[in-house]
Protein backbone atom coordinates (compact mmCIF):
# COMPACT_ATOMS: atom_id res chain seq x y z
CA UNK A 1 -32.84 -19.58 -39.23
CA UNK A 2 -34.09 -16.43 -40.57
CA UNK A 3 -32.32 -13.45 -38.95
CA UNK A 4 -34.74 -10.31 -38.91
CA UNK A 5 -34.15 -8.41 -42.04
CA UNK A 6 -34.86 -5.13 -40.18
CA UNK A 7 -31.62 -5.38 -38.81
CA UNK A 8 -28.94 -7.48 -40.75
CA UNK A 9 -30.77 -6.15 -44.33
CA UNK A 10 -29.89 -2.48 -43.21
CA UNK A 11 -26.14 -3.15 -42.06
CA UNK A 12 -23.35 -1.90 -45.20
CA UNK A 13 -21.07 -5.16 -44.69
CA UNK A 14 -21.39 -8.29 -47.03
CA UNK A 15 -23.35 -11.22 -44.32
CA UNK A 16 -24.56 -14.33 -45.60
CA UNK A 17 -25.19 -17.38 -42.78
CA UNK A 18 -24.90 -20.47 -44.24
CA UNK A 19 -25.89 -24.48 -42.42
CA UNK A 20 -23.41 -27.40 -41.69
CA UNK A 21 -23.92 -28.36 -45.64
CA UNK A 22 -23.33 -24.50 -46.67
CA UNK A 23 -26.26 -24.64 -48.02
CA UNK A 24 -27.00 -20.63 -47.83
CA UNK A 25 -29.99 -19.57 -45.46
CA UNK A 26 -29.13 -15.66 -45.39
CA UNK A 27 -27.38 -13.18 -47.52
CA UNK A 28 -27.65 -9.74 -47.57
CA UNK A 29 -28.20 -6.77 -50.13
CA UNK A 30 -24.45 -6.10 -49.49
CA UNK A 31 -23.68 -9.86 -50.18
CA UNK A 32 -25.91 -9.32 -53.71
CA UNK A 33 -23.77 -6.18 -54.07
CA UNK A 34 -20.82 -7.04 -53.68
CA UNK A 35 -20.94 -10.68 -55.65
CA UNK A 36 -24.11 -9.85 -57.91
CA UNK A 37 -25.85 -12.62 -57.16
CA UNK A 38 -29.30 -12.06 -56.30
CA UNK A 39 -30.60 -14.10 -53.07
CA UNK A 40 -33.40 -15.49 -55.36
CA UNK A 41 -30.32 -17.60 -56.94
CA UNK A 42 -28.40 -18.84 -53.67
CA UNK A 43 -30.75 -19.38 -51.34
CA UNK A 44 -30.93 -22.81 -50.22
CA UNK A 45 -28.25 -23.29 -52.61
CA UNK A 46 -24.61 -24.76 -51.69
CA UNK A 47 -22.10 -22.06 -51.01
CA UNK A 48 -19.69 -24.00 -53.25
CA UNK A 49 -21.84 -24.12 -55.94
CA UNK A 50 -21.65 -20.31 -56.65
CA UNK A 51 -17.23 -20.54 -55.21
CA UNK A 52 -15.53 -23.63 -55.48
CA UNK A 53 -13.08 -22.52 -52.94
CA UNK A 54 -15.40 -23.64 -50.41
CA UNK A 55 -14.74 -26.98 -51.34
CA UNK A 56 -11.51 -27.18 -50.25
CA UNK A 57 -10.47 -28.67 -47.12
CA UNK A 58 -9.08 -25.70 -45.68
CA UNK A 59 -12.02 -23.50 -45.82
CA UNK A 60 -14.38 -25.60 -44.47
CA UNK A 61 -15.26 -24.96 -41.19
């Protein structure tokens, strides 16, 4: 899913969408901001990879 970047690019709040795996389909230029990591580099990638928090049992969802 590719939310239209018209909208979601232009909003000043940190968004990122990520799948069941959290692999990361969306982040935002608030999101690259606010972590400085460029969507180039998480992309596709799992969430976890870029904060190992996520792997914890608790934060999954």
């Amino acid at each position: 899913m590719n939310p239209s970047p018209s909208v979601l690019d232009r909003i000043p709040a940190g968004i990122f969408l990520a799948d069941g795996g959290l692999s990361v389909r969306y982040w935002n230029p608030c999101m690259e901001d606010w972590t400085g990591i460029p969507v180039a580099e998480i992309r596709d990638r799992p969430l976890d990879s870029f904060f190992p928090a996520f792997r914890e049992p608790g934060l999954r969802i």
